[in-house]
PDB file of N, CA and C in Angstrom:
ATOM      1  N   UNK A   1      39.300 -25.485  39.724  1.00  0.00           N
ATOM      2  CA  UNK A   1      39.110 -25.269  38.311  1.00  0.00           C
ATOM      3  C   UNK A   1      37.795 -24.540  38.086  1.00  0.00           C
ATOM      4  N   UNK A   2      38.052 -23.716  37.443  1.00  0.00           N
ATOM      5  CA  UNK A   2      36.390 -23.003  36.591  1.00  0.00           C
ATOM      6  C   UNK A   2      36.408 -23.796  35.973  1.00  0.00           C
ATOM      7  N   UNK A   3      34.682 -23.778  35.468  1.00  0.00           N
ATOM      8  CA  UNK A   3      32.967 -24.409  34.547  1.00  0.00           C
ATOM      9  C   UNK A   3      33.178 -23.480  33.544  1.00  0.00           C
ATOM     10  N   UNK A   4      34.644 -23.470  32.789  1.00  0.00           N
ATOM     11  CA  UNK A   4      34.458 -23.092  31.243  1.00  0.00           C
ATOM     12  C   UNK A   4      34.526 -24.429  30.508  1.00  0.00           C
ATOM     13  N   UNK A   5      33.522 -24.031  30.072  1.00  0.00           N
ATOM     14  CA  UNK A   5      32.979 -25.251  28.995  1.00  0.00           C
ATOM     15  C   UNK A   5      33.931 -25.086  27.643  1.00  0.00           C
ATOM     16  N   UNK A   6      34.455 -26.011  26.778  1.00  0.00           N
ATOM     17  CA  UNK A   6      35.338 -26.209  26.077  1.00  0.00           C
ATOM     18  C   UNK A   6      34.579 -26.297  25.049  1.00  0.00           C
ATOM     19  N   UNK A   7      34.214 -25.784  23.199  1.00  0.00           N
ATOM     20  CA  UNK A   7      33.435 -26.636  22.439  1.00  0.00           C
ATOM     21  C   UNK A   7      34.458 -26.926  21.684  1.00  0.00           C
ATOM     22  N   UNK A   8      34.096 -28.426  21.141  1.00  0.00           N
ATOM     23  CA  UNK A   8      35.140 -29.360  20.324  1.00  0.00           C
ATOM     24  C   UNK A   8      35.275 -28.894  18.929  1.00  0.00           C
ATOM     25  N   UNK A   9      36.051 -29.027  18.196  1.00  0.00           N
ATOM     26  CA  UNK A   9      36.152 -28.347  16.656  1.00  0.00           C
ATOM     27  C   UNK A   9      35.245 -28.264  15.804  1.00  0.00           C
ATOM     28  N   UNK A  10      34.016 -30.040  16.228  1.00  0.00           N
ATOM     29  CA  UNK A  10      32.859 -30.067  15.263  1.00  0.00           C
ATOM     30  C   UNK A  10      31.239 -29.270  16.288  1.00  0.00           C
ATOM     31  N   UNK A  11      31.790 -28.929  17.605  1.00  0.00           N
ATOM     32  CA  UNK A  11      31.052 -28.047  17.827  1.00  0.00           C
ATOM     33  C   UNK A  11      31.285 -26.692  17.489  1.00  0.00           C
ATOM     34  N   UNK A  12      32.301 -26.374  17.218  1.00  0.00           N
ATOM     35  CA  UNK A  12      32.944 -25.307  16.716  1.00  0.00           C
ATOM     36  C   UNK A  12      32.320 -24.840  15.153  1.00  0.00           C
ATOM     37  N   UNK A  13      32.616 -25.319  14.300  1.00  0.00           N
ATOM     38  CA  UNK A  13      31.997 -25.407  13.093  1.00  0.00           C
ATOM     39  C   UNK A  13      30.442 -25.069  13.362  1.00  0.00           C
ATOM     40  N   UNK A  14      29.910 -26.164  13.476  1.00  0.00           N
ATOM     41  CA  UNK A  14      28.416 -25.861  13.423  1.00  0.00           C
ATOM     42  C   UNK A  14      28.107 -24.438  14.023  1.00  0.00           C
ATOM     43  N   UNK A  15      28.241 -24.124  14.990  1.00  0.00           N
ATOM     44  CA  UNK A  15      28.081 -22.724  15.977  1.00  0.00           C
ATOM     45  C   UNK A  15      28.768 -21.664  14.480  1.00  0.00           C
ATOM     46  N   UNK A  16      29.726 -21.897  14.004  1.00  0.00           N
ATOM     47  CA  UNK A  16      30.332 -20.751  12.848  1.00  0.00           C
ATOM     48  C   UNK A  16      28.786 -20.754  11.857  1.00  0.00           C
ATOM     49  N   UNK A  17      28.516 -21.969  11.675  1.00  0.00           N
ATOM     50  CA  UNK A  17      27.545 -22.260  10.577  1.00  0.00           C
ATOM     51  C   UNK A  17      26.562 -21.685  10.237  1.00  0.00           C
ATOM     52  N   UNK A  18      25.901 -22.065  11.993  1.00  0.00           N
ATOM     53  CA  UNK A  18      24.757 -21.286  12.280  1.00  0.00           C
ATOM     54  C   UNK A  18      24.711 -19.652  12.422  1.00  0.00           C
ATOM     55  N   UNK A  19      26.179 -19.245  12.697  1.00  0.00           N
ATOM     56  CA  UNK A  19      26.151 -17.829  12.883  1.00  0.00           C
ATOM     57  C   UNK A  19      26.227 -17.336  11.523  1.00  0.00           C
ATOM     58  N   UNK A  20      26.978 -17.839  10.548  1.00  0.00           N
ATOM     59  CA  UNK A  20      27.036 -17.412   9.035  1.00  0.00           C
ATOM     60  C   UNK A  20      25.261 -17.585   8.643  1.00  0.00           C
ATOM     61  N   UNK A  21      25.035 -18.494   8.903  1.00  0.00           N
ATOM     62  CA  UNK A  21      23.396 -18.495   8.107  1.00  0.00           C
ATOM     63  C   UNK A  21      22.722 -17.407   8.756  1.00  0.00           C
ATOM     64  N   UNK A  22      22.458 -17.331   9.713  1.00  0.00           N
ATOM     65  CA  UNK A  22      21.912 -16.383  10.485  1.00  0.00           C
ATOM     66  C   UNK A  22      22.553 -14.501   9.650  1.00  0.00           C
ATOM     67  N   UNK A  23      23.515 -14.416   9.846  1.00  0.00           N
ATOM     68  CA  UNK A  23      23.643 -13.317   8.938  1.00  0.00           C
ATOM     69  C   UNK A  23      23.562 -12.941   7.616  1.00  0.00           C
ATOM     70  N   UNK A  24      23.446 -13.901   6.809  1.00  0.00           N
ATOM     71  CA  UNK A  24      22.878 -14.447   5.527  1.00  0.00           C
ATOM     72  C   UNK A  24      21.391 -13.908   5.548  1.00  0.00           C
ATOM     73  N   UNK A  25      20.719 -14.808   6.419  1.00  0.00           N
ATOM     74  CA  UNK A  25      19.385 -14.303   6.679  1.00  0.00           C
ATOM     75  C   UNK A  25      18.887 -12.719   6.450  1.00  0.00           C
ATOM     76  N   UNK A  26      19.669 -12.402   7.809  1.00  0.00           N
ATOM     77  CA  UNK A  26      19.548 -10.813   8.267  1.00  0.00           C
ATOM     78  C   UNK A  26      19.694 -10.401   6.976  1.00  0.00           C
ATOM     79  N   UNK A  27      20.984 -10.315   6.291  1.00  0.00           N
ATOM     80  CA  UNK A  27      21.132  -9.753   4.657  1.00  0.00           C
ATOM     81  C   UNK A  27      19.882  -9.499   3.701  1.00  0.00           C
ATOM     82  N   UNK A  28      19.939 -11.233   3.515  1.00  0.00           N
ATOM     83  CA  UNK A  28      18.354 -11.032   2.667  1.00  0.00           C
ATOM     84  C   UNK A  28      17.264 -10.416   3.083  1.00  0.00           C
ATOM     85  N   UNK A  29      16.643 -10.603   4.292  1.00  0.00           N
ATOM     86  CA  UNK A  29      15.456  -9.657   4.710  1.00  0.00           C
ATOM     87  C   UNK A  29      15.305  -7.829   4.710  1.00  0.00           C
ATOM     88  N   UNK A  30      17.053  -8.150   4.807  1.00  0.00           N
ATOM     89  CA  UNK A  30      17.137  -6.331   4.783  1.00  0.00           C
ATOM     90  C   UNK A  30      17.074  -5.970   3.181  1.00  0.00           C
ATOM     91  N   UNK A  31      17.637  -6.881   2.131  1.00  0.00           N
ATOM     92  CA  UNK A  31      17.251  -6.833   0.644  1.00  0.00           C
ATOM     93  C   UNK A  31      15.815  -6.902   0.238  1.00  0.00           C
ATOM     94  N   UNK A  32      15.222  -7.779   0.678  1.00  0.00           N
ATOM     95  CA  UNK A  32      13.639  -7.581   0.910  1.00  0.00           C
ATOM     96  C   UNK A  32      12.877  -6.684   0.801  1.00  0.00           C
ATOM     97  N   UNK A  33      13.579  -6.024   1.970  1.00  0.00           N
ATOM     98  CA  UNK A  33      12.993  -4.798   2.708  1.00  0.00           C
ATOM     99  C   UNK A  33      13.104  -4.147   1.848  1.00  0.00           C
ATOM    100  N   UNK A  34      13.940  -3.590   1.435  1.00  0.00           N
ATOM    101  CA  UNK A  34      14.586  -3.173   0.354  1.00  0.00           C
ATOM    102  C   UNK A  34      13.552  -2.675  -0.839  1.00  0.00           C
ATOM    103  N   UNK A  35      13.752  -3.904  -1.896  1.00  0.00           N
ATOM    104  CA  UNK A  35      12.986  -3.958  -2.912  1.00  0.00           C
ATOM    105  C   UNK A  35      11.689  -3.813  -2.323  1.00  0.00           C
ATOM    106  N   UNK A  36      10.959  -4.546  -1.363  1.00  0.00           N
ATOM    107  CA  UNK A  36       9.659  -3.938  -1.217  1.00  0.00           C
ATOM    108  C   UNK A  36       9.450  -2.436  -1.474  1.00  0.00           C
ATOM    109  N   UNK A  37      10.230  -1.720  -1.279  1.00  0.00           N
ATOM    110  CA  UNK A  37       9.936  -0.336  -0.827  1.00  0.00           C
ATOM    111  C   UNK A  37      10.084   0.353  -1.933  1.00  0.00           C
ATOM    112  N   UNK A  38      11.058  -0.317  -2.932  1.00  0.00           N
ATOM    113  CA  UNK A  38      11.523   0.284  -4.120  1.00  0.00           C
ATOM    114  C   UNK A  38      10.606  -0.396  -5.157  1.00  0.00           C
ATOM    115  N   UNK A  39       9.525  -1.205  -4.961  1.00  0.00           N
ATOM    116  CA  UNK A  39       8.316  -1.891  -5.887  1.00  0.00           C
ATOM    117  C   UNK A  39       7.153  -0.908  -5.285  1.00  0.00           C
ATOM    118  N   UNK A  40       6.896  -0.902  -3.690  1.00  0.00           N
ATOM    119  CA  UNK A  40       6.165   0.161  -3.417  1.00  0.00           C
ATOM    120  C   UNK A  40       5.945   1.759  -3.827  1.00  0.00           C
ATOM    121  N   UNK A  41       7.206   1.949  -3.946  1.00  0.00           N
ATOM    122  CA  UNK A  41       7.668   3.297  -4.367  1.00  0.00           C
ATOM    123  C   UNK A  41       6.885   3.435  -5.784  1.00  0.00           C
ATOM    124  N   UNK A  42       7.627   2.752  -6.541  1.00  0.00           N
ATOM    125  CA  UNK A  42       7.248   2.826  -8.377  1.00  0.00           C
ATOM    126  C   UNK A  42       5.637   2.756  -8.514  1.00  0.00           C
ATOM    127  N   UNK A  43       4.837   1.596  -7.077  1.00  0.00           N
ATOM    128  CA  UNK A  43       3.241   1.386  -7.518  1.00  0.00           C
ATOM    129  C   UNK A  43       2.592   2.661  -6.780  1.00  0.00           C
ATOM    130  N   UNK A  44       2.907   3.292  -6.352  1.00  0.00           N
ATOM    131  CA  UNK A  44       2.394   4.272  -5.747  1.00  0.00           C
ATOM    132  C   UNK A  44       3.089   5.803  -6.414  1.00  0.00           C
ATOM    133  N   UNK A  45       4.003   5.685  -6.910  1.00  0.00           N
ATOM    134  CA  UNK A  45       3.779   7.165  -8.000  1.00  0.00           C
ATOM    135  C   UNK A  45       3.018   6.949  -9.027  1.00  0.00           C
ATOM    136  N   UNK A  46       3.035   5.680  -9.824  1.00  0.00           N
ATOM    137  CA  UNK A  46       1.748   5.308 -10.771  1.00  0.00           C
ATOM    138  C   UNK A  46       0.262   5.257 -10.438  1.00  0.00           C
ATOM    139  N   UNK A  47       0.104   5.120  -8.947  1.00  0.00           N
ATOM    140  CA  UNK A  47      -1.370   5.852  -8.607  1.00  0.00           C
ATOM    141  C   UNK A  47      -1.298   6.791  -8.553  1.00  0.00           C
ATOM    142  N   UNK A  48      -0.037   7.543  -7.878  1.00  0.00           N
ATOM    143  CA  UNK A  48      -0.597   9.381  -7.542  1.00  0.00           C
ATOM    144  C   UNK A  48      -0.662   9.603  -9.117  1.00  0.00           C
ATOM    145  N   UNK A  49       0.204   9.376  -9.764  1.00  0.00           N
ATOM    146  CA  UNK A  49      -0.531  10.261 -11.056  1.00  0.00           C
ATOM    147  C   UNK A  49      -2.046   9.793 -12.042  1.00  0.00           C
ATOM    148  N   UNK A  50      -2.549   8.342 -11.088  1.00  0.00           N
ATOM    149  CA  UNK A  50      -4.092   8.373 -11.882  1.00  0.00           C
ATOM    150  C   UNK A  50      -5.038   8.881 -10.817  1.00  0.00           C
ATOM    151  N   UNK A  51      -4.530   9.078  -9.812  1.00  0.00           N
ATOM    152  CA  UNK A  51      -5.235   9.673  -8.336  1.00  0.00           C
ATOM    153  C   UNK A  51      -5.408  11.232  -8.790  1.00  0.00           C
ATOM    154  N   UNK A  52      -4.283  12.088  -9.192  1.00  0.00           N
ATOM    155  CA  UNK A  52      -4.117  13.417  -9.636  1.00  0.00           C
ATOM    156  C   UNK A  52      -5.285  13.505 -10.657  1.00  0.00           C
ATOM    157  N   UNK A  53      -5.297  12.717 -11.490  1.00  0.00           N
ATOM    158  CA  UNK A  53      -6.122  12.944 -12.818  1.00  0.00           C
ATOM    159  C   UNK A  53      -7.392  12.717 -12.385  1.00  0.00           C
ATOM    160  N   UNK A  54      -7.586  11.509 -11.637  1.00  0.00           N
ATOM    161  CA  UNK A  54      -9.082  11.722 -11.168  1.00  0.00           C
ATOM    162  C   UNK A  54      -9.753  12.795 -10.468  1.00  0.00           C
ATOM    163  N   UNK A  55      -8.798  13.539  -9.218  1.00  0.00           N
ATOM    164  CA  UNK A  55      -9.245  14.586  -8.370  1.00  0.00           C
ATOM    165  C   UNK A  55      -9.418  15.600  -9.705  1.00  0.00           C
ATOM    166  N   UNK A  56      -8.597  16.009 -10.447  1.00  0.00           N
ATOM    167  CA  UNK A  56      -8.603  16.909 -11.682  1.00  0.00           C
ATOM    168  C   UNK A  56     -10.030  16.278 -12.357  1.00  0.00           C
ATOM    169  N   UNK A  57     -10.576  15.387 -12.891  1.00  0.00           N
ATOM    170  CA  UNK A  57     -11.706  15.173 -13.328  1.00  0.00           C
ATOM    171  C   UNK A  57     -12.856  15.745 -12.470  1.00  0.00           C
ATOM    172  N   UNK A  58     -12.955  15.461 -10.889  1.00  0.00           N
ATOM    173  CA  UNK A  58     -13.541  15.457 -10.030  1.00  0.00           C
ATOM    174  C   UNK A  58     -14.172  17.536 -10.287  1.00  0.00           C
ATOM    175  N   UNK A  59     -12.564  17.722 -10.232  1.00  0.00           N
ATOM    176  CA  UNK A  59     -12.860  19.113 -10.186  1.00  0.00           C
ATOM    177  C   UNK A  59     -13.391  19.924 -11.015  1.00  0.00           C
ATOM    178  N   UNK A  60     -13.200  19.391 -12.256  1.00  0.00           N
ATOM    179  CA  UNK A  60     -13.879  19.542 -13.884  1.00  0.00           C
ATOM    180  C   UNK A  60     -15.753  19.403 -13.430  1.00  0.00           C
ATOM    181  N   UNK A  61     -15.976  18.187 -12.932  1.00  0.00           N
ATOM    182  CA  UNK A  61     -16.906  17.703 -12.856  1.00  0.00           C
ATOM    183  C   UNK A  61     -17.748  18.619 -11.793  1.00  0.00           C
ATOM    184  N   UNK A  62     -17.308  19.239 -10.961  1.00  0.00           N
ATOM    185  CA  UNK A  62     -17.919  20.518  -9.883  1.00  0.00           C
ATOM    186  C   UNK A  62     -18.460  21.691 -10.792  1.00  0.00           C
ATOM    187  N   UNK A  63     -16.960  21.730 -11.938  1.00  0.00           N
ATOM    188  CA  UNK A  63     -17.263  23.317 -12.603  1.00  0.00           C
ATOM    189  C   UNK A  63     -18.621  23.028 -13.182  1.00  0.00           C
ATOM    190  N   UNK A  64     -18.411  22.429 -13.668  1.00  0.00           N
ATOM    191  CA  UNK A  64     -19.970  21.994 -14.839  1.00  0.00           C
ATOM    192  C   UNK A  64     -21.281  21.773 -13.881  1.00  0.00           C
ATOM    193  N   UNK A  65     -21.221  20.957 -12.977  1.00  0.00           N
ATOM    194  CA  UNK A  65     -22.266  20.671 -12.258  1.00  0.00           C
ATOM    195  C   UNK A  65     -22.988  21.701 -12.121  1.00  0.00           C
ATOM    196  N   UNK A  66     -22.064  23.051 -11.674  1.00  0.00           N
ATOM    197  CA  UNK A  66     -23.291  24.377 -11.145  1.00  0.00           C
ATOM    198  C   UNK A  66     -24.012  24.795 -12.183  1.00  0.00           C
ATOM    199  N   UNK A  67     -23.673  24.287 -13.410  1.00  0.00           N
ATOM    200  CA  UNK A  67     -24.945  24.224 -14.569  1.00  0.00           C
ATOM    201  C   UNK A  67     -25.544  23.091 -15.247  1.00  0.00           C
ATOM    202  N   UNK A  68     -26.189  22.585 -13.858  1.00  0.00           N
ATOM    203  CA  UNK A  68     -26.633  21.260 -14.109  1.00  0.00           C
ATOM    204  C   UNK A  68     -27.717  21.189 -15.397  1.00  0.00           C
ATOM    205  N   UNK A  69     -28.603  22.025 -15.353  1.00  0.00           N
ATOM    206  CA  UNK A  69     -30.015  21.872 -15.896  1.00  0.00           C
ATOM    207  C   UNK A  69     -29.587  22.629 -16.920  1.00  0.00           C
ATOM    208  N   UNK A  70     -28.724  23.682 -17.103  1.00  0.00           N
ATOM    209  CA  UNK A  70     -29.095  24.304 -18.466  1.00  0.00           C
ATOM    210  C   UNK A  70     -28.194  23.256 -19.356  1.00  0.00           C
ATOM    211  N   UNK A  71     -27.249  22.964 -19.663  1.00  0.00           N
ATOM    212  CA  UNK A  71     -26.342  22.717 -20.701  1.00  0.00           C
ATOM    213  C   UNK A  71     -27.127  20.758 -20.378  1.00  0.00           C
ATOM    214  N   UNK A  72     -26.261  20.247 -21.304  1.00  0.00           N
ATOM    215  CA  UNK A  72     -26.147  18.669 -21.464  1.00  0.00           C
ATOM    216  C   UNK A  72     -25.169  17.810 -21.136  1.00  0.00           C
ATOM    217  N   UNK A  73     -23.789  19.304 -20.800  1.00  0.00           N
ATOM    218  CA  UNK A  73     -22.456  18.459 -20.296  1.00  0.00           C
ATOM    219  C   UNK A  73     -22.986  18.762 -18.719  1.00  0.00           C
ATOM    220  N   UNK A  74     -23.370  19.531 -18.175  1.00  0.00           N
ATOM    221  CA  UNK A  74     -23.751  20.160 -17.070  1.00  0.00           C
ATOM    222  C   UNK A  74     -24.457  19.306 -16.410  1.00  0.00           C
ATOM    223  N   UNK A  75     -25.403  18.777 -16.836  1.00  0.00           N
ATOM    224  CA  UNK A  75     -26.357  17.838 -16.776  1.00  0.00           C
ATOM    225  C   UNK A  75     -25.676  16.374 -16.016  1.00  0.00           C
ATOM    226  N   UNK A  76     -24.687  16.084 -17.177  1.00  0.00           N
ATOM    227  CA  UNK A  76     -23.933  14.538 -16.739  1.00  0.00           C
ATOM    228  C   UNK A  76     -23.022  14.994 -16.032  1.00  0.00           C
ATOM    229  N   UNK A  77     -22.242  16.169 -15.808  1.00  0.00           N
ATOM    230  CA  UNK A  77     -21.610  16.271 -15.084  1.00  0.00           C
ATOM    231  C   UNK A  77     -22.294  15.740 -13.403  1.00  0.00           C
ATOM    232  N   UNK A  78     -23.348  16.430 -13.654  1.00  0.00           N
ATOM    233  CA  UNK A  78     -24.366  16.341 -12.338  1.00  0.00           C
ATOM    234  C   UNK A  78     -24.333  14.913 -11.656  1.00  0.00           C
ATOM    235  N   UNK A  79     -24.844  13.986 -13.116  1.00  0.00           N
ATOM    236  CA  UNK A  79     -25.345  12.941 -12.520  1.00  0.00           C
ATOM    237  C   UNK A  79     -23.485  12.132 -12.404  1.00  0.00           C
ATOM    238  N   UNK A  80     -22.948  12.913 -12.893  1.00  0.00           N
ATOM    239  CA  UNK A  80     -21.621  11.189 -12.437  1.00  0.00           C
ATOM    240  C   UNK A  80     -21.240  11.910 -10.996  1.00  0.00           C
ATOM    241  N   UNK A  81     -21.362  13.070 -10.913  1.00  0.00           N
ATOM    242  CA  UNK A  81     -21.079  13.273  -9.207  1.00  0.00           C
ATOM    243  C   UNK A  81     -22.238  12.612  -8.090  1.00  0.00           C
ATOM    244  N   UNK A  82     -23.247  12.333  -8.622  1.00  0.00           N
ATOM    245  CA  UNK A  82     -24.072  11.408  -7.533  1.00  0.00           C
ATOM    246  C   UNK A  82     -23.802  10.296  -7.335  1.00  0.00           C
ATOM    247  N   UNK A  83     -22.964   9.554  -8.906  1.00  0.00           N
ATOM    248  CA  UNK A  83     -23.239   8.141  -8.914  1.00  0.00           C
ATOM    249  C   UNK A  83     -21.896   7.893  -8.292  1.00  0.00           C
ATOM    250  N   UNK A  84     -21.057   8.856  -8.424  1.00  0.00           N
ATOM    251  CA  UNK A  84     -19.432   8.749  -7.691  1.00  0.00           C
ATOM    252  C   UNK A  84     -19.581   8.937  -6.289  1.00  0.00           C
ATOM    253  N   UNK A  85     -20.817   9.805  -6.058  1.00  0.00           N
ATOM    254  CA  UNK A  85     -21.177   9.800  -4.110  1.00  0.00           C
ATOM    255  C   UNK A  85     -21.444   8.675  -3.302  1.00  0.00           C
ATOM    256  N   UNK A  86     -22.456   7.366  -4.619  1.00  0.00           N
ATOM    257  CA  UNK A  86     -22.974   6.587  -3.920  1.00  0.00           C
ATOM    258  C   UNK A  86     -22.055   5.441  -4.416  1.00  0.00           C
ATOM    259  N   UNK A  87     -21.249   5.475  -5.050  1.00  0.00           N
ATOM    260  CA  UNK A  87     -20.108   4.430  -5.249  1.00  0.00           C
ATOM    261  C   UNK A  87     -19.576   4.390  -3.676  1.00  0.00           C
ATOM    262  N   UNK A  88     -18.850   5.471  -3.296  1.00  0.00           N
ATOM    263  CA  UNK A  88     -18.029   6.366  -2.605  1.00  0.00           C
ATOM    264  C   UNK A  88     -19.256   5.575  -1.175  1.00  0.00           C
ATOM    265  N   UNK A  89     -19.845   6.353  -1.018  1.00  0.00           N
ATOM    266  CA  UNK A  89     -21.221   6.104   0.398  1.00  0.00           C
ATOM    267  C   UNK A  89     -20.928   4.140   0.417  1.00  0.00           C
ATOM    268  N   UNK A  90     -21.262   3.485  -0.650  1.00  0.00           N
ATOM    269  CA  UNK A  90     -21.435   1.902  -0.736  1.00  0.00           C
ATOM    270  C   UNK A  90     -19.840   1.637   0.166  1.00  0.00           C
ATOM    271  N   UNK A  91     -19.182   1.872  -0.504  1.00  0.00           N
ATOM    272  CA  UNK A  91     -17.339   1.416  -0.105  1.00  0.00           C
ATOM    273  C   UNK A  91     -16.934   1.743   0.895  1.00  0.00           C
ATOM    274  N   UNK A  92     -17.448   3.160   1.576  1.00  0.00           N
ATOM    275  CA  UNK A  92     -16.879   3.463   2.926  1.00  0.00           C
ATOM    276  C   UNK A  92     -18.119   2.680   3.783  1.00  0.00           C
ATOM    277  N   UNK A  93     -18.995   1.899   3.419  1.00  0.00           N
ATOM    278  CA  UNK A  93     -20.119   1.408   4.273  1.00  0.00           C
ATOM    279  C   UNK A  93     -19.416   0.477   4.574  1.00  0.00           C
ATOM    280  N   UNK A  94     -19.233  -0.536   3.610  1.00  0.00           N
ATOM    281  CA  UNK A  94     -18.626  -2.094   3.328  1.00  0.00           C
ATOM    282  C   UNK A  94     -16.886  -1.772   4.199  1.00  0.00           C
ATOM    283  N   UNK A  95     -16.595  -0.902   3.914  1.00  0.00           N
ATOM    284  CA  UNK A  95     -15.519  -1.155   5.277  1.00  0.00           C
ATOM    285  C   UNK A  95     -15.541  -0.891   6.007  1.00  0.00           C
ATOM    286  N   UNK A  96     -16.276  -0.216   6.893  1.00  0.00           N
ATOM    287  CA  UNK A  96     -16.949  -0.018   8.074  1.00  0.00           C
ATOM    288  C   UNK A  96     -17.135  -1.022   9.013  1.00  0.00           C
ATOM    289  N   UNK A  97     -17.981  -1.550   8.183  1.00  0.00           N
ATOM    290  CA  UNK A  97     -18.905  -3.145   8.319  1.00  0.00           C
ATOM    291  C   UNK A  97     -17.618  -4.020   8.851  1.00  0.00           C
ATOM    292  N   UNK A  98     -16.693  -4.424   7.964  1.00  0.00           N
ATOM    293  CA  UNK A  98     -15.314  -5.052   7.547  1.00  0.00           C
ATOM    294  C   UNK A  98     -14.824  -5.059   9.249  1.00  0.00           C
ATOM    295  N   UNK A  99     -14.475  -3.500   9.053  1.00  0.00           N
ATOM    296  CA  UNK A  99     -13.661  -3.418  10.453  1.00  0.00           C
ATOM    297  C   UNK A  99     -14.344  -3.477  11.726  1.00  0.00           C
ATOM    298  N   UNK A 100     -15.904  -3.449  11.757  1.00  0.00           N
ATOM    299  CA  UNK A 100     -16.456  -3.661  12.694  1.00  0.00           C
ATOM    300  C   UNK A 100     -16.897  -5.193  13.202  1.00  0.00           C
ATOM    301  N   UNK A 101     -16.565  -5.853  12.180  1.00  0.00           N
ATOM    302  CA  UNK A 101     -16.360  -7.664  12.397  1.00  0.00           C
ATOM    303  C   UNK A 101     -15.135  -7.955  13.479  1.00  0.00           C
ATOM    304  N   UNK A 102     -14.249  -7.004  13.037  1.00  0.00           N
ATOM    305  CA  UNK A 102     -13.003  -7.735  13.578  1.00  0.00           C
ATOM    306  C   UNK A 102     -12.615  -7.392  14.810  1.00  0.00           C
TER     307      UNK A 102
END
């Protein structure tokens, strides 16, 4: 005689059980997946378009700068591009730092 193992009806069941949950599972995670990507999607075209507007400020903020001293918009233009350098200089420091902990 062959060592085929026989499973009984209520081993039978459970083994169905576990295989139904198990693909259940798989389902949902792939729905997951899913919506993550489609919540990701929506939060990240709502930055590119305040990301767009800022680089567009940024660039506003260059034109003017090269007349720092004569005008008064020229002037602040000047100074928010320093204070946006050293925002900018502080944040890429602090993660630096961050990733050099770990």
């Amino acid at each position: 005689m062959a060592d085929h193992p026989r499973m009984t009806p209520g081993e039978k069941a459970g083994f169905s059980l576990k295989l139904i949950g198990g693909i259940i599972a798989v389902i949902l995670v792939i729905a997951l997946i899913f919506v993550g990507i489609y919540v990701l999607s929506v939060a990240l075209s709502g930055v590119g378009g305040f990301a767009g507007d800022f680089f567009e400020h940024i660039r506003r903020l260059f034109r003017d700068a090269t007349h720092a001293f004569r005008t008064g918009r020229g002037f602040g233009a000047f100074i928010q591009l320093i204070l946006i350098a050293a925002v900018l200089g502080w944040a890429i420091k602090r993660i630096m730092n961050y990733i050099g902990r770990k």
